[in-house]
Protein backbone atom coordinates (compact mmCIF):
# COMPACT_ATOMS: atom_id res chain seq x y z
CA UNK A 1 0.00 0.00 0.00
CA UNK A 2 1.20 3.15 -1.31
CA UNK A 3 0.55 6.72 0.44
CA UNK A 4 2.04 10.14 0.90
CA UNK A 5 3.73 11.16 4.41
CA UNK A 6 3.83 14.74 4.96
CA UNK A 7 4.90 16.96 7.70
CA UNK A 8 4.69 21.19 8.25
CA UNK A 9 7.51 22.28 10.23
CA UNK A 10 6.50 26.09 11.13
CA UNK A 11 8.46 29.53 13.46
CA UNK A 12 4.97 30.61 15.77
CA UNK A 13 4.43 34.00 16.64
CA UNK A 14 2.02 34.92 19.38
CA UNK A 15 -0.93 35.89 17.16
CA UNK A 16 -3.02 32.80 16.21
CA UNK A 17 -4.77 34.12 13.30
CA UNK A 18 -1.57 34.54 11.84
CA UNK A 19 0.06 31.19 12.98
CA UNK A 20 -3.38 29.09 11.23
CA UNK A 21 -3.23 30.64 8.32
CA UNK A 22 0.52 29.94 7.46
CA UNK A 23 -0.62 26.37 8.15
CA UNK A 24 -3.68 26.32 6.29
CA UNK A 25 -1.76 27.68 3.08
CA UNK A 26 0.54 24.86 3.49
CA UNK A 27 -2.47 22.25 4.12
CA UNK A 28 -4.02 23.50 0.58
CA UNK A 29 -0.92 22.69 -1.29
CA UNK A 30 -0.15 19.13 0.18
CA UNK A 31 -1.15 15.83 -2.43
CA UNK A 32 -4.75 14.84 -1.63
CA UNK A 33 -5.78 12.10 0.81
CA UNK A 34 -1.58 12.86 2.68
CA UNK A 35 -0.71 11.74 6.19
CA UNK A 36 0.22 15.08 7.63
CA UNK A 37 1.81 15.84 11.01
CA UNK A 38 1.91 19.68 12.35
CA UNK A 39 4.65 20.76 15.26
CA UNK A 40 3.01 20.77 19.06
CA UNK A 41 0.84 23.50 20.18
CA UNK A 42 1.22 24.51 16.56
CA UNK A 43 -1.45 27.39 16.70
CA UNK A 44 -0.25 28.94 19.98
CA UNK A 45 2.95 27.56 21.18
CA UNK A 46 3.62 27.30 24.92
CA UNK A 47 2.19 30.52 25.52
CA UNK A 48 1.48 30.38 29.65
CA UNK A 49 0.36 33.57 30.23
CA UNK A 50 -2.65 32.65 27.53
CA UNK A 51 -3.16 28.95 28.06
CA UNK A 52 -6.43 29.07 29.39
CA UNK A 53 -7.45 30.85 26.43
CA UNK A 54 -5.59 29.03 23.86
CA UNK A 55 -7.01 25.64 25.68
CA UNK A 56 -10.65 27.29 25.19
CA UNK A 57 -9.95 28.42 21.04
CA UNK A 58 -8.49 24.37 20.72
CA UNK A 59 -11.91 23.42 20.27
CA UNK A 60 -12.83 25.98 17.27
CA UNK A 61 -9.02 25.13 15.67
CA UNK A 62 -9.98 21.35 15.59
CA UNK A 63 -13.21 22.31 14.17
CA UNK A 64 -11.23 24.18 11.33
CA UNK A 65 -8.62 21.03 10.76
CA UNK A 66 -12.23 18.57 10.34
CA UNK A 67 -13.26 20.53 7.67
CA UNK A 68 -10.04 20.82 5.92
CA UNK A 69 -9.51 16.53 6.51
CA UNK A 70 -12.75 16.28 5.28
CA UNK A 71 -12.10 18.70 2.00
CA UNK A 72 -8.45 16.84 0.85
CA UNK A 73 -9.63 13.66 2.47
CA UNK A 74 -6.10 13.82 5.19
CA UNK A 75 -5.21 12.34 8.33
CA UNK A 76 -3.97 15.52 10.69
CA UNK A 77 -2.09 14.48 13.51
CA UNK A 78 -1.12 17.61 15.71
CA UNK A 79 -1.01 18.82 19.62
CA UNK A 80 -3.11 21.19 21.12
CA UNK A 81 -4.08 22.28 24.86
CA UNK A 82 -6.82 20.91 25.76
CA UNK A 83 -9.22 21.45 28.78
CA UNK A 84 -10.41 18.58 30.85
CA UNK A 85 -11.98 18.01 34.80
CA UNK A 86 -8.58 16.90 36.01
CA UNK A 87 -7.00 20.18 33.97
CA UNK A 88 -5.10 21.92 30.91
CA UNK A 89 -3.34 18.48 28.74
CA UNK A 90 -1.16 18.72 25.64
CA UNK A 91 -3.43 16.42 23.41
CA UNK A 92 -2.54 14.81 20.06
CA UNK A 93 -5.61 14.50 17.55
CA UNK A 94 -5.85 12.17 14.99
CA UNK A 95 -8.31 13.88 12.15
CA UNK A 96 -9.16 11.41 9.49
CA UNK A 97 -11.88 12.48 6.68
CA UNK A 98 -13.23 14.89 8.97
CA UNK A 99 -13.41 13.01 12.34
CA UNK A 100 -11.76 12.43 15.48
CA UNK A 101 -10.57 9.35 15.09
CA UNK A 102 -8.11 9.46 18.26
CA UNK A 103 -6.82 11.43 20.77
CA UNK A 104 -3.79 11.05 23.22
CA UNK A 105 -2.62 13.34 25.65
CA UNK A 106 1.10 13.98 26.58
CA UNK A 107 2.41 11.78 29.42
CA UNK A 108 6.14 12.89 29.96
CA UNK A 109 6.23 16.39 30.61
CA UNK A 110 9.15 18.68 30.36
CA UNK A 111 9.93 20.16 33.58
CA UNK A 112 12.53 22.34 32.24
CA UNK A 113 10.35 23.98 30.22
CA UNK A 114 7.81 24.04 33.15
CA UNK A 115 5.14 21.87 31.96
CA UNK A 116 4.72 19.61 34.54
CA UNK A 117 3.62 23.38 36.19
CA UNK A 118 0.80 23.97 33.83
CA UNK A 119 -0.40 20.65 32.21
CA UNK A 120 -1.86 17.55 33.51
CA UNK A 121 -0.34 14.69 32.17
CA UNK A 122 -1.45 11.82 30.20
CA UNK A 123 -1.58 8.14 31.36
CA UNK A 124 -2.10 6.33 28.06
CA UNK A 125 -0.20 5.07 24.98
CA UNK A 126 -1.77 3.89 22.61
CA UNK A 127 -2.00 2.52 18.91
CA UNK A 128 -4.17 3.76 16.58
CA UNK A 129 -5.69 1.79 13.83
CA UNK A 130 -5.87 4.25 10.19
CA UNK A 131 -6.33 3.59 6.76
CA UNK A 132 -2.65 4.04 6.55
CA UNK A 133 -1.61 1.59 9.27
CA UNK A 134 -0.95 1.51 12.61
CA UNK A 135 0.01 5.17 14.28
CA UNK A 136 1.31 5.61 17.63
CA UNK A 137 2.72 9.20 18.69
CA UNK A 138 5.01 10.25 20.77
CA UNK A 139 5.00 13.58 21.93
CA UNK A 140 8.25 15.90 21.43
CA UNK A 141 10.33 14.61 25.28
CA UNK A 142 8.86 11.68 25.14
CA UNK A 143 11.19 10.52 22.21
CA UNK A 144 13.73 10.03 24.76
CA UNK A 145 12.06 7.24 26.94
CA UNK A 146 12.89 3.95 25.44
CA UNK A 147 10.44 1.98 27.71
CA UNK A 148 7.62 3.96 25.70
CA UNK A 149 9.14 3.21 22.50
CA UNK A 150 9.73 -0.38 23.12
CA UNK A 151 6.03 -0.24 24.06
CA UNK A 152 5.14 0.50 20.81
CA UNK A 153 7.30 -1.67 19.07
CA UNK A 154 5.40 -4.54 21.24
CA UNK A 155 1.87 -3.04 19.74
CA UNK A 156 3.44 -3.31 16.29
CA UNK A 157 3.39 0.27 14.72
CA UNK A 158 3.55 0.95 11.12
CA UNK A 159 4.10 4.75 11.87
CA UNK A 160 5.84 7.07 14.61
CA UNK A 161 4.35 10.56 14.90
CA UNK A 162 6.64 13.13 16.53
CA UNK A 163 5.22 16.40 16.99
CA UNK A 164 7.45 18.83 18.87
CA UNK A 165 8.46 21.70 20.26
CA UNK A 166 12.22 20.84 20.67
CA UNK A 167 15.31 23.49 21.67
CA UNK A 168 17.77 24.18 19.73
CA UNK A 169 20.53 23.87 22.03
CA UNK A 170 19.24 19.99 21.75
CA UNK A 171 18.75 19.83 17.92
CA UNK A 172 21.27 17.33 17.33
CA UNK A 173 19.33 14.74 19.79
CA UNK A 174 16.10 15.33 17.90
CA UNK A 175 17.62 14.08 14.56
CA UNK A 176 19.96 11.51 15.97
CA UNK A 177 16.90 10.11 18.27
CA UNK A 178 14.71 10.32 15.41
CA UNK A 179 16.88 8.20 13.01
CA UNK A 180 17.17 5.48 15.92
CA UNK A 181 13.62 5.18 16.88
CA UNK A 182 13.01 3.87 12.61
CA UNK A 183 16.17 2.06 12.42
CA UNK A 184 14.54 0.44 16.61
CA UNK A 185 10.78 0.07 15.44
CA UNK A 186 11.51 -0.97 11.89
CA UNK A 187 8.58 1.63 10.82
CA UNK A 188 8.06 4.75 9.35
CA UNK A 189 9.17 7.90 11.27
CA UNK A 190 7.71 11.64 11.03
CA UNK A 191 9.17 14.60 12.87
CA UNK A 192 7.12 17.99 13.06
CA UNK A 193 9.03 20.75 14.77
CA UNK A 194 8.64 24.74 15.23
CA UNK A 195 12.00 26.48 14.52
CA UNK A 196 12.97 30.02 14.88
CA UNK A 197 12.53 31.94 18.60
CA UNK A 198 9.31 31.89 20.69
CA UNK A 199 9.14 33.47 23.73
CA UNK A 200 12.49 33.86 24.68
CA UNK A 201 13.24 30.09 23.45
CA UNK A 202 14.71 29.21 20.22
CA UNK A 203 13.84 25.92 18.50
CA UNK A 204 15.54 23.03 16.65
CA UNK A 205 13.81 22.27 13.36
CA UNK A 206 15.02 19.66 12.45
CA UNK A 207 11.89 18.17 10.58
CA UNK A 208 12.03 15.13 9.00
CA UNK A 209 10.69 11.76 7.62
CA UNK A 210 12.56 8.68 7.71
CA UNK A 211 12.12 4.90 6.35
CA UNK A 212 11.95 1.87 7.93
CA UNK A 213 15.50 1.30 6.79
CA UNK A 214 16.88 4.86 8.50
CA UNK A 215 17.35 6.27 5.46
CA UNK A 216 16.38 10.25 5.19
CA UNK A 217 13.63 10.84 3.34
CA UNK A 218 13.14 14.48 3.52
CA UNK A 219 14.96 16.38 6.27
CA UNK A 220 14.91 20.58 7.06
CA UNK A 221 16.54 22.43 9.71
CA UNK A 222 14.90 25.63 9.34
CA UNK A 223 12.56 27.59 7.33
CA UNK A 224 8.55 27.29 7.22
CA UNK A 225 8.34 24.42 5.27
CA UNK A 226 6.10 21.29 3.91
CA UNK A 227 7.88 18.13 3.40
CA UNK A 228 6.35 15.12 1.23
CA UNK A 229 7.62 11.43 0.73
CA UNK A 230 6.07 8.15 -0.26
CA UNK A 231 5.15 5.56 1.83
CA UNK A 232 4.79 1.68 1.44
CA UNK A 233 3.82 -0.36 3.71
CA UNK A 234 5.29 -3.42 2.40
CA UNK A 235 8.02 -1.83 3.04
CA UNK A 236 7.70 -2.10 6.69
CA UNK A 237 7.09 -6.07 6.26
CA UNK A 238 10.21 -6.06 3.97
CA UNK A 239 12.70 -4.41 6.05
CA UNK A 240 11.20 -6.88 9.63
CA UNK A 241 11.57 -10.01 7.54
CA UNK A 242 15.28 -8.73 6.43
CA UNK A 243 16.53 -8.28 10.31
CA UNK A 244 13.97 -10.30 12.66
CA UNK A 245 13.83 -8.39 16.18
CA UNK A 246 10.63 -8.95 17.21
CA UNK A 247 9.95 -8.72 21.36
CA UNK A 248 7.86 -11.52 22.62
């Protein structure tokens, strides 16, 4: 099976009106019925000041990304805050042909960065069953926790979503982790990162899709940017019957 991965690696500013529609212009021009993956918090960034009011707007924005799904029949995949009883979480959506299909909220949260401070974490990890295979996502710091990569390799992923927010001081661990964890599960690989300064932070790029194999697909640093390659899932089967390292 034969389909197009894409991901939108974007530099935020703190207006949201203008943040969307760089993202929507890059939405419009990707191949029809695309696997797409947008940076986290990629319509507000980690704003803290305005959280509680960029966790009430994440509601409208998803709205927004349904209708667009539904329009170029795409899978979205990106993080936004989202309000709950327990509190504020940073929540991956899965948006396939105009539904929510899946959600997942972050579970390792970067204290550095203070976000154990203002979200609530997640508790789950789970696989998610597409017309494109089987997704799971791991959420920018959580790349670095093998234990929840391993878990995923037991669930038997086809794909790895990464959408981040990653430093740039750390930019070389993004890339270097991202080429292990396809070269570890044997599957497809997409990074989504924001890139220029935010708030006093400056991030890594360093978007990219990678094969089964490790090979680069399509790789950027910096720049607002789409980047396309094609996928094939018999790939995935290929490269798992070449080197056997299944867990039991």
């Amino acid at each position: 099976m034969r389909f197009n991965l894409a991901t939108i690696q974007l530099s935020l500013t703190d207006n949201v009106e203008l943040n969307y529609d760089k993202l929507a212009r890059f939405l419009d021009e990707l191949e029809e019925g695309s696997l797409v993956l947008l940076p986290e918090m990629f319509f507000c960034g980690f704003d803290y000041d305005r959280l509680e009011e960029f966790a009430l707007l994440s509601k409208y924005i998803i709205e927004k990304l349904k209708l667009t799904s539904r329009q170029k029949n795409l899978l979205i995949c990106g993080t936004v805050p989202e309000p709950t009883e327990e509190g504020i979480k940073n929540t991956a959506f899965l948006i396939e042909d105009g539904k929510v299909i899946g959600r997942r909220s972050k579970v390792k949260l970067f204290s550095p960065f203070e976000e154990d401070r203002h979200f609530v974490p997640g508790e789950e990890n789970p696989v998610f069953e597409t017309r494109f295979g089987r997704v799971g996502i791991l959420i920018c710091f959580e790349l670095r926790f093998t234990d929840m990569v391993l878990d995923l390799k037991k669930k038997g992923i086809d794909i790895l979503l990464i959408p981040a927010q990653w430093g740039y001081a750390r930019r070389e661990h993004l890339r270097v982790l991202s080429q292990a964890r396809a070269i570890e599960l044997q599957s497809y690989v997409v990074v989504s990162d924001t890139w220029g300064e935010f708030k006093g932070t400056k991030f890594a790029g360093q978007s990219g899709i990678y094969s089964p194999w490790g090979e680069v697909l399509e790789f950027s640093e910096t720049g607002d940017i789409y980047l396309e390659a094609e996928a094939d899932l018999s790939y995935v089967e290929e490269v798992r019957s070449a080197i056997p390292v299944d867990i039991k």
